[in-house]
C-alpha atoms as a PDB file:
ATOM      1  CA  UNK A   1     -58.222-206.291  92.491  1.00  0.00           C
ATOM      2  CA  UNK A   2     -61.174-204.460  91.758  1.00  0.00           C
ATOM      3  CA  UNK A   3     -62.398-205.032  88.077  1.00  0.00           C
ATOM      4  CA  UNK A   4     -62.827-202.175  85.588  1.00  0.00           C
ATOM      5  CA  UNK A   5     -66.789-202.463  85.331  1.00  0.00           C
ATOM      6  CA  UNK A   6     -66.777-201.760  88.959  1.00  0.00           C
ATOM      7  CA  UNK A   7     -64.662-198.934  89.022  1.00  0.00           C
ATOM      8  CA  UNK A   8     -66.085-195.883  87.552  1.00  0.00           C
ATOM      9  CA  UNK A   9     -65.516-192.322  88.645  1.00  0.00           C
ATOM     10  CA  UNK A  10     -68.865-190.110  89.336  1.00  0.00           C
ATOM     11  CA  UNK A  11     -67.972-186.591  90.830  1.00  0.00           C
ATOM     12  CA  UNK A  12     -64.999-185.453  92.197  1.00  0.00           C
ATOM     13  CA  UNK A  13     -62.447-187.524  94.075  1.00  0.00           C
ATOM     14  CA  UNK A  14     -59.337-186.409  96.512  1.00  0.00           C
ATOM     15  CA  UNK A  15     -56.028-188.261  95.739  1.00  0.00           C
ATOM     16  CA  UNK A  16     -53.507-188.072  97.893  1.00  0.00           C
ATOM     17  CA  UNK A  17     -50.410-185.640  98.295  1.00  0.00           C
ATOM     18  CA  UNK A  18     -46.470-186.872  98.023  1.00  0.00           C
ATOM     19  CA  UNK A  19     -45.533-189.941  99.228  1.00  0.00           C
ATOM     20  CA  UNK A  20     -41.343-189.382  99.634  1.00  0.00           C
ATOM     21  CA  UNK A  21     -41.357-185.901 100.637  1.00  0.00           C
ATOM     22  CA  UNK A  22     -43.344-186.600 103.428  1.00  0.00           C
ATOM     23  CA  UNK A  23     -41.856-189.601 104.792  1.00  0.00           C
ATOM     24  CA  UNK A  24     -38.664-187.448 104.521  1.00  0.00           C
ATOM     25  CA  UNK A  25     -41.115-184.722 106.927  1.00  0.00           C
ATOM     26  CA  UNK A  26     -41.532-187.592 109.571  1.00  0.00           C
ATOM     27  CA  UNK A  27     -37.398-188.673 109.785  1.00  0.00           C
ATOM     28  CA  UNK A  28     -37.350-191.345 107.069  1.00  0.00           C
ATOM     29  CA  UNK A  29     -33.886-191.696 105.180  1.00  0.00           C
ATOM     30  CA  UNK A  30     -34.759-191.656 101.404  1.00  0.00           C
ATOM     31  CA  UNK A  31     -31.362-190.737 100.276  1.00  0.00           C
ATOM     32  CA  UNK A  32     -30.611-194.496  99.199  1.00  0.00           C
ATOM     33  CA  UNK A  33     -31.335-195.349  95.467  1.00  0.00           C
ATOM     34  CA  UNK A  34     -34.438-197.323  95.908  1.00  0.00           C
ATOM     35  CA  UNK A  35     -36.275-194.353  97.432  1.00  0.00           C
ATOM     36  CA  UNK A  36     -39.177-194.840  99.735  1.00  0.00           C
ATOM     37  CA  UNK A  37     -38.989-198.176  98.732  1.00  0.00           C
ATOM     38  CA  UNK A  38     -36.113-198.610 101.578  1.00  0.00           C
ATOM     39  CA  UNK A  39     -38.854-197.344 104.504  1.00  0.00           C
ATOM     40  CA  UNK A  40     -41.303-200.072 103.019  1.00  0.00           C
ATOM     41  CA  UNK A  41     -38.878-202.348 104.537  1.00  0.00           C
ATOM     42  CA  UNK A  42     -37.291-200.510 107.206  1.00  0.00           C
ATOM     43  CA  UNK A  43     -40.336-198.683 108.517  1.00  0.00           C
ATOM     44  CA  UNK A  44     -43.655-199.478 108.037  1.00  0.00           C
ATOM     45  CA  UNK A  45     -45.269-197.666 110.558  1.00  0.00           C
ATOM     46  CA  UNK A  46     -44.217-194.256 108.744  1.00  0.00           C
ATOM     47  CA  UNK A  47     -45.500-195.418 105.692  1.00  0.00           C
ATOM     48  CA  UNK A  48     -49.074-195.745 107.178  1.00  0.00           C
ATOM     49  CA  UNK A  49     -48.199-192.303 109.370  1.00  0.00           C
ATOM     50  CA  UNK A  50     -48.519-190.901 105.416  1.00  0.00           C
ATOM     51  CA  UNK A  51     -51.375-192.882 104.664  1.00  0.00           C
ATOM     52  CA  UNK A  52     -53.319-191.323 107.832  1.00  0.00           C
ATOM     53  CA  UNK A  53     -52.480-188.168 107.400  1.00  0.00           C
ATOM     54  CA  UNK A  54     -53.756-187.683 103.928  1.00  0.00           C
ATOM     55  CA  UNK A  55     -57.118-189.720 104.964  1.00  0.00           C
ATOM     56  CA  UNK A  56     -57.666-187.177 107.656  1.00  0.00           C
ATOM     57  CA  UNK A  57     -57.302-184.412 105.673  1.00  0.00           C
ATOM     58  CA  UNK A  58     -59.720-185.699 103.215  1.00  0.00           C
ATOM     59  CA  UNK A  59     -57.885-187.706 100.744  1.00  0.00           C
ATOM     60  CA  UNK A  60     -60.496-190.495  99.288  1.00  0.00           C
ATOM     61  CA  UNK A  61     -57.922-192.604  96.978  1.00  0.00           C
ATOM     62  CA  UNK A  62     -54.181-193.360  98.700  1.00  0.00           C
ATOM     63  CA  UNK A  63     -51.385-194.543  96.178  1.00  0.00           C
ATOM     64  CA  UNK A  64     -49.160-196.860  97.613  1.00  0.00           C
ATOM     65  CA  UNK A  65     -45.678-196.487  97.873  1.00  0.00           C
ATOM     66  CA  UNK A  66     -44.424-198.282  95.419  1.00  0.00           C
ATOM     67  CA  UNK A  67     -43.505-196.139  93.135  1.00  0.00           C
ATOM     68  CA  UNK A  68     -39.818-196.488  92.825  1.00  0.00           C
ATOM     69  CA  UNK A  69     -40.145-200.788  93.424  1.00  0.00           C
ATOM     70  CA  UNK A  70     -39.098-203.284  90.786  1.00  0.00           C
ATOM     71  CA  UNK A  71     -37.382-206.340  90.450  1.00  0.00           C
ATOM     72  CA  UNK A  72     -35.204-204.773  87.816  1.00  0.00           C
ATOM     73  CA  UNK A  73     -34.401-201.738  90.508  1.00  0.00           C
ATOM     74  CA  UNK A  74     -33.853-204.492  93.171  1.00  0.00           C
ATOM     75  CA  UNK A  75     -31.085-206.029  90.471  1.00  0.00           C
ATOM     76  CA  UNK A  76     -29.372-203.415  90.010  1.00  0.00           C
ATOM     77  CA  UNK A  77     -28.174-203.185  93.645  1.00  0.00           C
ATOM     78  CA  UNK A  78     -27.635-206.439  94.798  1.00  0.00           C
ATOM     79  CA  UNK A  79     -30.558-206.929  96.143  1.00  0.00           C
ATOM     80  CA  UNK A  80     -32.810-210.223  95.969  1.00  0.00           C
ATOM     81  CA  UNK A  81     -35.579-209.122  93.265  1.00  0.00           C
ATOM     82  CA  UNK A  82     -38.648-211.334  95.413  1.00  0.00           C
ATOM     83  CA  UNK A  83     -37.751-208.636  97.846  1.00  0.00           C
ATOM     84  CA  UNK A  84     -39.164-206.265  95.068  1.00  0.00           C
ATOM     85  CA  UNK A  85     -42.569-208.801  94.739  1.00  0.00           C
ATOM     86  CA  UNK A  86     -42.806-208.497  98.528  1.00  0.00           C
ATOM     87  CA  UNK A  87     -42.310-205.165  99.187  1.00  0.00           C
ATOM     88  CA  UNK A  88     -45.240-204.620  96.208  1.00  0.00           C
ATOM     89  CA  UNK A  89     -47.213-206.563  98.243  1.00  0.00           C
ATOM     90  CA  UNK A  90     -46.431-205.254 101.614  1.00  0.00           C
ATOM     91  CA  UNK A  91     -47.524-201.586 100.381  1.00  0.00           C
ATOM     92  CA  UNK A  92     -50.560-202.729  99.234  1.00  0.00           C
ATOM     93  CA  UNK A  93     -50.892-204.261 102.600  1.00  0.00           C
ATOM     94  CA  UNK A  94     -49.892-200.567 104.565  1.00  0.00           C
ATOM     95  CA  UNK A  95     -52.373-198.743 102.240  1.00  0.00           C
ATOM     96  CA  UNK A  96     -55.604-201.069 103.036  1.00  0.00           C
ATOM     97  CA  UNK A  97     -54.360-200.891 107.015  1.00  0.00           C
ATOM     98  CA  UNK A  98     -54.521-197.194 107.115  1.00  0.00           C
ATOM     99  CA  UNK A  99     -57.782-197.056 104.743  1.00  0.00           C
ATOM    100  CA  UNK A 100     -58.917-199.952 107.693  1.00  0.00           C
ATOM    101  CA  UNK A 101     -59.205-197.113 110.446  1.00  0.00           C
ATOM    102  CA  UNK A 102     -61.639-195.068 108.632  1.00  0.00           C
ATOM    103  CA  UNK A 103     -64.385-197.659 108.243  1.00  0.00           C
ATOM    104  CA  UNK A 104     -67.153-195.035 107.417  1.00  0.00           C
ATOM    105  CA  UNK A 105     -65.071-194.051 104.038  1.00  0.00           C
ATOM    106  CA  UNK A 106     -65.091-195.320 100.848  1.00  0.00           C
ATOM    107  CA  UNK A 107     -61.197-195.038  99.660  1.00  0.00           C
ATOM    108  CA  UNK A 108     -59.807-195.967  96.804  1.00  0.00           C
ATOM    109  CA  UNK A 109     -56.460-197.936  97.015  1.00  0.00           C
ATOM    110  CA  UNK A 110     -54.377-197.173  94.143  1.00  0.00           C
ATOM    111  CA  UNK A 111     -51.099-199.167  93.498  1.00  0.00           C
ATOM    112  CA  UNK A 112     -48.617-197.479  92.210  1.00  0.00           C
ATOM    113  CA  UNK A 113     -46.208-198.154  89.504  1.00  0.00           C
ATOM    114  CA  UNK A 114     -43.145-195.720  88.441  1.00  0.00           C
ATOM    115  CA  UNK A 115     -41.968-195.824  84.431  1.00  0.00           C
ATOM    116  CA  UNK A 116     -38.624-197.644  83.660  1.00  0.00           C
ATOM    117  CA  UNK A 117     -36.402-194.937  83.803  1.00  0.00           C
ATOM    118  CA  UNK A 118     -37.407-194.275  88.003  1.00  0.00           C
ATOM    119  CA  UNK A 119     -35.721-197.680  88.241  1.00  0.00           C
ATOM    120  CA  UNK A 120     -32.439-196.470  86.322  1.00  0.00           C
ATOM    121  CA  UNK A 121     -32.451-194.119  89.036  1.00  0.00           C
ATOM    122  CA  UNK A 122     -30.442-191.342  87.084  1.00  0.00           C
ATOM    123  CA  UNK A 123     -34.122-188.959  86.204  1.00  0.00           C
ATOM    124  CA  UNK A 124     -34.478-190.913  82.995  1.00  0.00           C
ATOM    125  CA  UNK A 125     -38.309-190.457  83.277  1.00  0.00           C
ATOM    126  CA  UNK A 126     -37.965-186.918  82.896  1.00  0.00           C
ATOM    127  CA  UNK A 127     -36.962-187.444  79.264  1.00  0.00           C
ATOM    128  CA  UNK A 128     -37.753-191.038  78.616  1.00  0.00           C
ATOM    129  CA  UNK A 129     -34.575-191.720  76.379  1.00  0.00           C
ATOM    130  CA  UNK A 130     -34.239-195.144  77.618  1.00  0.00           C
ATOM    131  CA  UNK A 131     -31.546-197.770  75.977  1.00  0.00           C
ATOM    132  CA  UNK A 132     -34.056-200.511  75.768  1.00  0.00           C
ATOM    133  CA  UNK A 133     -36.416-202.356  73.512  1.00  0.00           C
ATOM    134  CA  UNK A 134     -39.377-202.287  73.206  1.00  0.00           C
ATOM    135  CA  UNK A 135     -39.794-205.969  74.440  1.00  0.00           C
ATOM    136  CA  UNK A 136     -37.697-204.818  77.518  1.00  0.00           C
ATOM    137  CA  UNK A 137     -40.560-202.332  78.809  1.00  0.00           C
ATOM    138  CA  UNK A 138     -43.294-204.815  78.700  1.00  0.00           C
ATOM    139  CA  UNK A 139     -41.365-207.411  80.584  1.00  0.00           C
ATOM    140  CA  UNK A 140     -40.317-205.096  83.067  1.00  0.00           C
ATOM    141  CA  UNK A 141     -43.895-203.648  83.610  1.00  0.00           C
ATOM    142  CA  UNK A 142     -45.518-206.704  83.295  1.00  0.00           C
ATOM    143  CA  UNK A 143     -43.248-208.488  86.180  1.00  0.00           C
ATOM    144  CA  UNK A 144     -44.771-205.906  88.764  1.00  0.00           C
ATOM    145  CA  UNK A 145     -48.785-206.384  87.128  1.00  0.00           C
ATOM    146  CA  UNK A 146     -48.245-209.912  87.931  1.00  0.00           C
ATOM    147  CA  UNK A 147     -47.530-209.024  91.730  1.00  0.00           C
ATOM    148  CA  UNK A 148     -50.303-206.553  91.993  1.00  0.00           C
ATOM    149  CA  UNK A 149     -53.198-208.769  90.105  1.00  0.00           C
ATOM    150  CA  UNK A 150     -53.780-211.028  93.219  1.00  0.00           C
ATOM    151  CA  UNK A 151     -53.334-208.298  95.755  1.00  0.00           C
ATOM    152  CA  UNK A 152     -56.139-205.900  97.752  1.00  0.00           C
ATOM    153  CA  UNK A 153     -55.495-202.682  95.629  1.00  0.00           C
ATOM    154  CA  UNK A 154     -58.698-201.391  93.302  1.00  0.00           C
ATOM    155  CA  UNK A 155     -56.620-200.014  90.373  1.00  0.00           C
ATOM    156  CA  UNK A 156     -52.666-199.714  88.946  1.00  0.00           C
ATOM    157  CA  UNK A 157     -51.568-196.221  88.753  1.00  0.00           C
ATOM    158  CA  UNK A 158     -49.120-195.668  86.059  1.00  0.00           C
ATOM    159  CA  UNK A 159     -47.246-192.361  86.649  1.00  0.00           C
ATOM    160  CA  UNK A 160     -45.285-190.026  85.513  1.00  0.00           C
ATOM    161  CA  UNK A 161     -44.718-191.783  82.273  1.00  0.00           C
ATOM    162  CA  UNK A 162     -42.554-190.102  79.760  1.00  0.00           C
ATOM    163  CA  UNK A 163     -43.342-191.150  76.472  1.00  0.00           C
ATOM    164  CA  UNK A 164     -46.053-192.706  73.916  1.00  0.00           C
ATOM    165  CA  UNK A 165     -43.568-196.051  73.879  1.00  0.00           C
ATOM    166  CA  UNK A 166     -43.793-196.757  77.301  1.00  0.00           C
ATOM    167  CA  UNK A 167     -47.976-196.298  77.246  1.00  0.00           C
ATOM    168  CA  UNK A 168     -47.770-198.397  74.372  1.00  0.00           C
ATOM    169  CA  UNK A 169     -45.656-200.971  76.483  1.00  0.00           C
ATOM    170  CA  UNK A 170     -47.732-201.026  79.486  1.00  0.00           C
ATOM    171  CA  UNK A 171     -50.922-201.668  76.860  1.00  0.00           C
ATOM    172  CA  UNK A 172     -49.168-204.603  76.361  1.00  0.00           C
ATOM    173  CA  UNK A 173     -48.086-206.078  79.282  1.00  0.00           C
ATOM    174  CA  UNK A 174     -51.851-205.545  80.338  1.00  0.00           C
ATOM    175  CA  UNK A 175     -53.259-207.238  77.683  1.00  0.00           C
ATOM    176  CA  UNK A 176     -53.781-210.474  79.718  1.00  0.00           C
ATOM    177  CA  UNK A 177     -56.099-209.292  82.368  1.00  0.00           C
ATOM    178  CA  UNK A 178     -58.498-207.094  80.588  1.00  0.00           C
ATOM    179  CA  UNK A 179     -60.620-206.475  83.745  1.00  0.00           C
ATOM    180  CA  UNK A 180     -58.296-204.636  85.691  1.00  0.00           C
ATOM    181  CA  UNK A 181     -58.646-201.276  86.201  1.00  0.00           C
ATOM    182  CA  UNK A 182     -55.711-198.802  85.420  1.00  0.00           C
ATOM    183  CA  UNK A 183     -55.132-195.230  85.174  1.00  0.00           C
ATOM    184  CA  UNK A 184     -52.085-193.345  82.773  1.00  0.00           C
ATOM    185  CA  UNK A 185     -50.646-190.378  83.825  1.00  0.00           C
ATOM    186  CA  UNK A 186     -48.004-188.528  81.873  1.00  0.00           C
ATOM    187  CA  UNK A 187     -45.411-186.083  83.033  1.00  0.00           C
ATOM    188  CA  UNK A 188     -45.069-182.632  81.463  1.00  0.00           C
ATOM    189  CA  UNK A 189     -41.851-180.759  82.205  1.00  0.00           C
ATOM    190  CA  UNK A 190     -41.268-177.198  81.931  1.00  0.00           C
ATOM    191  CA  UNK A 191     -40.037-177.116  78.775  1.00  0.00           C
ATOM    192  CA  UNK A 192     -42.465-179.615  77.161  1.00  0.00           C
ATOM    193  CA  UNK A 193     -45.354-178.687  78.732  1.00  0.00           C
ATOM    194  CA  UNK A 194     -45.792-175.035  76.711  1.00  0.00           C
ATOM    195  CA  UNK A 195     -45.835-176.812  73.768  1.00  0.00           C
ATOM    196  CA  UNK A 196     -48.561-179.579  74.960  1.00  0.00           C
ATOM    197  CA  UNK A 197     -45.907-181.921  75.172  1.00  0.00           C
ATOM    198  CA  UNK A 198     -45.108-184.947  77.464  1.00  0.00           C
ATOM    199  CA  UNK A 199     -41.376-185.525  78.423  1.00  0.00           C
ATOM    200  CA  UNK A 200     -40.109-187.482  75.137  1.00  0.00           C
ATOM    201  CA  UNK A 201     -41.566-185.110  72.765  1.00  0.00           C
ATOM    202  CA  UNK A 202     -44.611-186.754  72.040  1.00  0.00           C
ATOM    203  CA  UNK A 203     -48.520-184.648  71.992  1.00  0.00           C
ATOM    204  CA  UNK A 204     -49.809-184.964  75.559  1.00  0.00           C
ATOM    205  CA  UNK A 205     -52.947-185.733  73.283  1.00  0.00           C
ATOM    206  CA  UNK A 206     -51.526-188.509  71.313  1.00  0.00           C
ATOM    207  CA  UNK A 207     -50.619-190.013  74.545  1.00  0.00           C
ATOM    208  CA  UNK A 208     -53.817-189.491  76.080  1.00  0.00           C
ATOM    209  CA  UNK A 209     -55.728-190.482  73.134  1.00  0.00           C
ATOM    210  CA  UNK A 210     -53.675-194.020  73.260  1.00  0.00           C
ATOM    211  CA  UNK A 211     -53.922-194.676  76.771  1.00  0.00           C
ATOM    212  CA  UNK A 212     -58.153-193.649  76.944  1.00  0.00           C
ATOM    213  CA  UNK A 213     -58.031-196.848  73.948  1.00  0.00           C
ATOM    214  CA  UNK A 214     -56.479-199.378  76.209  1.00  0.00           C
ATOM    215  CA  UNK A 215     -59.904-201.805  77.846  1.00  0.00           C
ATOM    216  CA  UNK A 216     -58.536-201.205  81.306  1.00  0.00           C
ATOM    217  CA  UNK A 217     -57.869-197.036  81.675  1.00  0.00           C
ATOM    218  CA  UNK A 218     -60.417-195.719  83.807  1.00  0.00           C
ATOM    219  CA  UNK A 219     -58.963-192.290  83.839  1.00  0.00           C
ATOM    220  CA  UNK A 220     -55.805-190.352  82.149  1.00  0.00           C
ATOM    221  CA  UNK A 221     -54.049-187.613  82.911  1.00  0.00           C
ATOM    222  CA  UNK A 222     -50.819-185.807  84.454  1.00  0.00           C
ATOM    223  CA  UNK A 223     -48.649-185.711  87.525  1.00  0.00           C
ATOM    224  CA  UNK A 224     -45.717-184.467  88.327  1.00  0.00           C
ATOM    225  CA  UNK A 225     -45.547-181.468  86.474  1.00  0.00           C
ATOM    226  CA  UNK A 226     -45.893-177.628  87.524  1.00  0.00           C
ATOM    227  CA  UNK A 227     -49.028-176.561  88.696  1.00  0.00           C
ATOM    228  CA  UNK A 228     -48.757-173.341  86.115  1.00  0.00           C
ATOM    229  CA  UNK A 229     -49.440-176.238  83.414  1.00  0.00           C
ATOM    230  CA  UNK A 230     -52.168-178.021  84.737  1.00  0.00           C
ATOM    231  CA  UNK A 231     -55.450-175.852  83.280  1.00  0.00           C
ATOM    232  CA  UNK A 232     -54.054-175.973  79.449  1.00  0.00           C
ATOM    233  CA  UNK A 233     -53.018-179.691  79.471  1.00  0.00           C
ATOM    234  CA  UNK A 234     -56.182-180.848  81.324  1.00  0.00           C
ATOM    235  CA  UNK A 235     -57.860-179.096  77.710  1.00  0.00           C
ATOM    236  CA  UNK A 236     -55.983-181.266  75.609  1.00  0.00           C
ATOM    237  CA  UNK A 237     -56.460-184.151  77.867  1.00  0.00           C
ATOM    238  CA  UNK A 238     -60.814-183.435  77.351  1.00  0.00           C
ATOM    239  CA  UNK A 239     -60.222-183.251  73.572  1.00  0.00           C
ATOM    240  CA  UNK A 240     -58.395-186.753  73.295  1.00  0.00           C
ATOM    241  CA  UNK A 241     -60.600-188.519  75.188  1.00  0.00           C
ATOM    242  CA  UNK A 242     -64.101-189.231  77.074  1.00  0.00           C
ATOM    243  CA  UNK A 243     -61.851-191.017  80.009  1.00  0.00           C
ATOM    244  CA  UNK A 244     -62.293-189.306  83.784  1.00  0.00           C
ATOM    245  CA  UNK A 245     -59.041-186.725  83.948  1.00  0.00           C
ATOM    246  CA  UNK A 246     -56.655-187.036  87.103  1.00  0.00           C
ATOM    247  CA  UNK A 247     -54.222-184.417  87.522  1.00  0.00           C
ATOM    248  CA  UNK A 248     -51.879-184.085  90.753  1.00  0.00           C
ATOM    249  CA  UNK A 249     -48.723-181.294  90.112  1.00  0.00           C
ATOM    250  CA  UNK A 250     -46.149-180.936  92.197  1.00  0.00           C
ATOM    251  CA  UNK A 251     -45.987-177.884  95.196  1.00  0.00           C
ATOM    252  CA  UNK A 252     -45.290-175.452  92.922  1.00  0.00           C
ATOM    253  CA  UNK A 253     -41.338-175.482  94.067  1.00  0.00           C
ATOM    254  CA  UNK A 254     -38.692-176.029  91.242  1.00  0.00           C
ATOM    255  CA  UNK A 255     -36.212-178.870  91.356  1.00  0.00           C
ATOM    256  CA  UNK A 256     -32.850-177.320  91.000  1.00  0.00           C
ATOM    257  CA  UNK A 257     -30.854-180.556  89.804  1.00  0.00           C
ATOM    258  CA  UNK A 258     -27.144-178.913  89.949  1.00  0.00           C
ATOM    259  CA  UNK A 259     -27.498-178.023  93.685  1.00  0.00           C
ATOM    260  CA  UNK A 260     -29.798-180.819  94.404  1.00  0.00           C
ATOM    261  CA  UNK A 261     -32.314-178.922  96.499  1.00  0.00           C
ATOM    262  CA  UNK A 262     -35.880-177.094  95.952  1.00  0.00           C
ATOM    263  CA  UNK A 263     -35.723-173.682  95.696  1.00  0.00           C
ATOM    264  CA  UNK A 264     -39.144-171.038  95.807  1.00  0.00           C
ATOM    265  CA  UNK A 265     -42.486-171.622  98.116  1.00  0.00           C
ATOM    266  CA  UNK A 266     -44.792-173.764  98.557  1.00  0.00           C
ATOM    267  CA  UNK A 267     -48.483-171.795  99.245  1.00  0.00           C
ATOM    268  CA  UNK A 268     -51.178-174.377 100.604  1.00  0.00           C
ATOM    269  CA  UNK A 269     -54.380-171.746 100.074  1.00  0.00           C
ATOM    270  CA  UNK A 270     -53.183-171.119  96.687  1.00  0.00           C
ATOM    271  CA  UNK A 271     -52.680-174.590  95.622  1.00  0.00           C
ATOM    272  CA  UNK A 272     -56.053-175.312  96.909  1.00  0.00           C
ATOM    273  CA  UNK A 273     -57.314-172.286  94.746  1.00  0.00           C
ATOM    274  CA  UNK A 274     -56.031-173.614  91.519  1.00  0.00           C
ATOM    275  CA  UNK A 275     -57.429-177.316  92.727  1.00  0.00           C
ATOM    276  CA  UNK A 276     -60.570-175.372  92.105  1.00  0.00           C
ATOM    277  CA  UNK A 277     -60.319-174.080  88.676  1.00  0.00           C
ATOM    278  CA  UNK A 278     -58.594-177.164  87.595  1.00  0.00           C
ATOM    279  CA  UNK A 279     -62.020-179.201  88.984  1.00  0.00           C
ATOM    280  CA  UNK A 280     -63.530-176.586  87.463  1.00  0.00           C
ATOM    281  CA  UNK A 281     -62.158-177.385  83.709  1.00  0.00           C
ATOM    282  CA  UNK A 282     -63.081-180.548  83.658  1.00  0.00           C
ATOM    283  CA  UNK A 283     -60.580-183.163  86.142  1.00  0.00           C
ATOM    284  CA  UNK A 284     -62.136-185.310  88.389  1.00  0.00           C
ATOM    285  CA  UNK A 285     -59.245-187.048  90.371  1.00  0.00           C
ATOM    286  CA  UNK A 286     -57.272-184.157  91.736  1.00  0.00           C
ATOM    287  CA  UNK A 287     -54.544-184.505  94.223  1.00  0.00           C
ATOM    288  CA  UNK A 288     -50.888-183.384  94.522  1.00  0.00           C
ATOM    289  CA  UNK A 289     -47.519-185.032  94.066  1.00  0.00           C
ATOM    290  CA  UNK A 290     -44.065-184.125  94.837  1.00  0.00           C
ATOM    291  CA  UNK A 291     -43.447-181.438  97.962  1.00  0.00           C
ATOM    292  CA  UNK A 292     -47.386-181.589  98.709  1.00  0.00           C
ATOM    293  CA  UNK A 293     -48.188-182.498 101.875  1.00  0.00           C
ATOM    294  CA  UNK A 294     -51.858-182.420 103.990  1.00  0.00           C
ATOM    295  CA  UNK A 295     -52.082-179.579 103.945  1.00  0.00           C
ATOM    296  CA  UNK A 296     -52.401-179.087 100.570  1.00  0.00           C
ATOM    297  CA  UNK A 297     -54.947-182.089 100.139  1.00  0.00           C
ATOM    298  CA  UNK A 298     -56.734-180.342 102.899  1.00  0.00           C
ATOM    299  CA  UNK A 299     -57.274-177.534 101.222  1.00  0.00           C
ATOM    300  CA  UNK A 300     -58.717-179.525  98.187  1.00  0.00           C
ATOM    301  CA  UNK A 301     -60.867-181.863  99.762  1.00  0.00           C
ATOM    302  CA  UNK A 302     -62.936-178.149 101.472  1.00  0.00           C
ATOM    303  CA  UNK A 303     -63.577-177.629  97.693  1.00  0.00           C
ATOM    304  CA  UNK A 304     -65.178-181.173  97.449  1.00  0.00           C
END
């Protein structure tokens, strides 16, 4: 992996837009519990159809998907948990192959790494009450650092984290490489995020302010969470620390969790227009997550 010293943000970068939603555009079944994780194995070739998508319309840093992998998640289905350390590996490996055909760019491979409660698979990391110790959060986070350390990917992505524990947990599991290079990104639901607040409860600025300390962040900041959100948390995030801010909302659509579907629209040109004040108040990584497509990072990268 790339170390810390050699990773530092000047100017604005593109991330890339959602991962599962578009996979689920191009065919791929992610109705089983492990998520996108299942077309790591099952499909490759869509995987890097993502990948190539968002690098042609503009995207400079890819996060792998890996989001929903762990040996834990592996467990809890039967399934052999070094399938979990391979299929970390293996979307490492898609990521760099796709980032391979665009030799004249310099991308950014970012792997990415889910909070505990994606691997209870029942939306815990939407309000981070998890029935676990603290002991049990490093252990499970380190477990998946230990894959990643030896692989091609240039930073860890830690996303959509729900609480000040779990940041506090992943400080520790990190503790042993120091020169990696990480990034923290918290998520902010709906009714948290008016009051500056990340899913457990705890100050999006506390948070921030934690994860900025740790020797490997490189950049904090928020995903996940509405786009409505995004200018008044990226001001908290610039008063708790000096660290580069990443921010990369969902589409704008609303999850309704009762009849399992997304319900209101999706505007491309007008998520791009808010890309532009948000660069504009101070975030340097911006990018989208859940229900954005290339569009949407399309209309981002014309800004950059």
């Amino acid at each position: 992996m790339t170390s810390r010293d050699q990773l530092q943000f000047h100017g604005a970068r593109v991330l890339d837009g959602g991962m599962a939603s578009e996979l689920e555009f191009l065919g791929a079944n992610i109705s089983g519990p492990l998520w996108s994780a299942h077309v790591l194995e099952e499909a490759p070739e869509k995987v890097i159809a993502v990948h190539r998508a968002y690098l042609e319309a503009g995207a400079d840093v890819l996060l792998t998907a890996s989001y929903q992998v762990s040996r834990k998640g592996y467990l809890e289905f039967g399934l052999d948990p070094d399938r979990a350390n391979a299929a970390l590996s293996r979307s490492v490996e898609l990521a760099c192959e796709a980032r391979a055909e665009f030799p004249s760019r310099r991308v950014l491979v970012a792997a990415s790494l889910g909070p505990y409660g994606a691997a209870l698979h029942n939306g815990a990391e939407y309000h981070g009450d998890y029935d676990c110790s603290l002991e049990d959060l490093v252990r499970f986070h380190r477990e998946r650092i230990e894959v990643l350390v030896s692989s091609d990917a240039d930073l860890l992505a830690f996303e959509t984290l729900p609480s000040m524990e779990e940041a506090r947990a992943i400080g520790e599991a990190l503790k042993t490489w120091p020169d990696l290079a990480a990034w923290f990104t918290f998520v902010c639901p709906d009714y948290r995020a008016a009051s500056l607040q990340v899913a457990h409860g705890e100050a999006l600025r506390d948070c921030a302010a934690l994860a900025a300390g740790f020797p490997q962040t490189v950049a904090v900041g928020v995903n996940c969470t509405h786009p409505k959100w995004i200018p008044r948390l990226i001001a908290v995030l610039r008063e708790a620390s000096a660290q580069p801010i990443v921010v990369y909302p969902n589409s704008g659509e609303d999850w309704d969790a009762e009849a399992r579907c997304w319900t209101g629209l999706s505007d491309p040109a007008e998520f791009g227009q808010q890309a532009r004040n948000w660069y504009a108040a101070g975030a340097q990584l911006v990018g989208g997550c859940c229900r954005t497509r290339p569009d949407h990072i399309r209309r981002i990268a014309a800004l950059v």
